[in-house]
Protein backbone atom coordinates (compact mmCIF):
# COMPACT_ATOMS: atom_id res chain seq x y z
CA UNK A 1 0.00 0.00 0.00
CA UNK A 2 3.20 2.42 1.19
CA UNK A 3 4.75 1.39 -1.88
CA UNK A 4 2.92 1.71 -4.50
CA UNK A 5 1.86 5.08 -3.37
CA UNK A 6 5.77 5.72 -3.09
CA UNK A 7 6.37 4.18 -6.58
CA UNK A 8 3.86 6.31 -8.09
CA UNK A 9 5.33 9.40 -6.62
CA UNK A 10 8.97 9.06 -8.16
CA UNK A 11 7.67 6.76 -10.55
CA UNK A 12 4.35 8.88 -12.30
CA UNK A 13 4.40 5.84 -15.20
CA UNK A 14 4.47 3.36 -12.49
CA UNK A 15 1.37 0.70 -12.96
CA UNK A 16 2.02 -0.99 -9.05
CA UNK A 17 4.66 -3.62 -7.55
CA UNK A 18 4.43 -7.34 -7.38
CA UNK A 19 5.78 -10.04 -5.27
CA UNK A 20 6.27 -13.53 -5.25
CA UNK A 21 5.78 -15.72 -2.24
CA UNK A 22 5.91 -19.47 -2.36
CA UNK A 23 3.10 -21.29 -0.42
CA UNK A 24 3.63 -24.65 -0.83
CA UNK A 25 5.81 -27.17 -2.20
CA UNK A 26 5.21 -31.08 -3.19
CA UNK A 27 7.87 -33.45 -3.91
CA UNK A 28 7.33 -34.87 -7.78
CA UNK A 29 8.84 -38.42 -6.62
CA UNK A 30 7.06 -38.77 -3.86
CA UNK A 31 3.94 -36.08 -3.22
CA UNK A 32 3.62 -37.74 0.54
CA UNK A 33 7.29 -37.15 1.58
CA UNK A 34 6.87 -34.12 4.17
CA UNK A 35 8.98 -30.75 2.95
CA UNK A 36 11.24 -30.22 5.75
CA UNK A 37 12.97 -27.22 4.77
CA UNK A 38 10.74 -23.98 6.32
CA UNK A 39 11.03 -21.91 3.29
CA UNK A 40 9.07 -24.32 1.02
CA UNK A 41 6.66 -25.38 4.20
CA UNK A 42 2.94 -24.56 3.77
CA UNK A 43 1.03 -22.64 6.47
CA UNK A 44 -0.39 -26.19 7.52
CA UNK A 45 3.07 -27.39 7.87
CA UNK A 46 4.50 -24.59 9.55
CA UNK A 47 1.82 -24.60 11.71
CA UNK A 48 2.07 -28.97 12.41
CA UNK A 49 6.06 -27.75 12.74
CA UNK A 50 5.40 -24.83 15.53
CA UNK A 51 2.88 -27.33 17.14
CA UNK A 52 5.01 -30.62 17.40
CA UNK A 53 8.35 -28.89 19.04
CA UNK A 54 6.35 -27.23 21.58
CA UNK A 55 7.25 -23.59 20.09
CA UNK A 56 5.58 -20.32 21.97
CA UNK A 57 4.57 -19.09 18.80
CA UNK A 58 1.17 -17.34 18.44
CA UNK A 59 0.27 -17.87 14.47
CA UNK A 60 -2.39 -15.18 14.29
CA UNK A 61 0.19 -12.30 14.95
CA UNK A 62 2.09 -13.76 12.28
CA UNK A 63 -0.31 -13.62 9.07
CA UNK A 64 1.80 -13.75 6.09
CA UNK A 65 3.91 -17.34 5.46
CA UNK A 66 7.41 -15.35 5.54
CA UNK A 67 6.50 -13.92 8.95
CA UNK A 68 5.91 -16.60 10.22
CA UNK A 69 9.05 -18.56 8.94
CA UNK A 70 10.91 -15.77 10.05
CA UNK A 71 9.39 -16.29 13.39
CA UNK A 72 10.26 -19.68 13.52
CA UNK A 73 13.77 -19.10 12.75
CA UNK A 74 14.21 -16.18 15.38
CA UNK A 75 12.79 -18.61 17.83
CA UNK A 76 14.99 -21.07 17.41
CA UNK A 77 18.29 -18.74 17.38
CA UNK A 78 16.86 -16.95 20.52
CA UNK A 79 13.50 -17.84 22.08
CA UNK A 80 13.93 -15.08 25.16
CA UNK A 81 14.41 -12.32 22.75
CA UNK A 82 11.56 -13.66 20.32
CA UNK A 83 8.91 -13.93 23.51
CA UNK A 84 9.84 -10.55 24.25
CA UNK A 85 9.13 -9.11 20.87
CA UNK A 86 6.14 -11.40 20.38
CA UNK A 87 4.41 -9.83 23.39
CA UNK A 88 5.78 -6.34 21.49
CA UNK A 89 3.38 -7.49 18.88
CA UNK A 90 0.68 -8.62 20.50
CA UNK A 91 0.29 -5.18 22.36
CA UNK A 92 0.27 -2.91 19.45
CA UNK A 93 -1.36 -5.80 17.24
CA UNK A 94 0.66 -5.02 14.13
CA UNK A 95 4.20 -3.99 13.82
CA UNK A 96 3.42 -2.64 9.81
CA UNK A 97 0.94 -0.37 11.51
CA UNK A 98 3.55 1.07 13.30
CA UNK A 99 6.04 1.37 10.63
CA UNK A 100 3.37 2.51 8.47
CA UNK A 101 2.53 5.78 10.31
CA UNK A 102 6.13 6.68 10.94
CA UNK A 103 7.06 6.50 7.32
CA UNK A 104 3.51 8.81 6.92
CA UNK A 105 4.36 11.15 8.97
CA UNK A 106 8.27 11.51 7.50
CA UNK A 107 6.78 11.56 4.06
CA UNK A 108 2.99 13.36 4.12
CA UNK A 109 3.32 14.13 0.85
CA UNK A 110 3.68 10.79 -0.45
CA UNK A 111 1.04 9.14 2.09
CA UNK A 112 -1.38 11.89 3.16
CA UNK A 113 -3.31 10.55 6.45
CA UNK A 114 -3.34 6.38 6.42
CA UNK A 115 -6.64 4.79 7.53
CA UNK A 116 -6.22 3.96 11.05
């Protein structure tokens, strides 16, 4: 939403930006073999993986696929540090919202007032 508005600013010509994410994964050779590497995990995979190691990991504060890999993998590296930001999270219920209004109010002429 920030960017395109952004894009369209510099970029007058600009038509909008597009991203890939990948969602899911199946082996060819074998479609029941489980994908064990996170990055090619579905959400009900990620989800069975969060669920069977016991991880602290609330899923709805985590609603796109690569934040919730990403949560996985700062979990793992350092779970104190991830509970603490988690509960950062859950009290202002959407880090973009905050990182949406601060790059608003540096750039009001690119995003006017955001729908709060």
């Amino acid at each position: 939403k920030l960017l395109d508005k952004a894009l369209l600013a510099k970029y007058p010509e600009s038509k909008g930006f597009r991203t890939h994410v990948i969602s899911g994964v199946i082996n060819i050779a074998d479609p029941e073999a489980p994908i064990l590497v996170l990055e090619f995990m579905s959400r009900t995979a990620l989800t069975n993986y969060i669920e069977q190691r016991g991880y602290r990991i609330e899923m709805d504060l985590f609603p796109e696929l690569t934040d919730i890999r990403g949560a996985i993998r700062w979990y793992e590296k350092d779970e104190e540090e991830f509970m603490e930001h988690q509960a950062k999270r859950k009290q202002t219920n959407s880090s973009d919202a905050e990182l949406n209004k601060a790059l608003a109010e540096l750039n009001p002429e690119l995003f006017g007032e955001l729908e709060t």
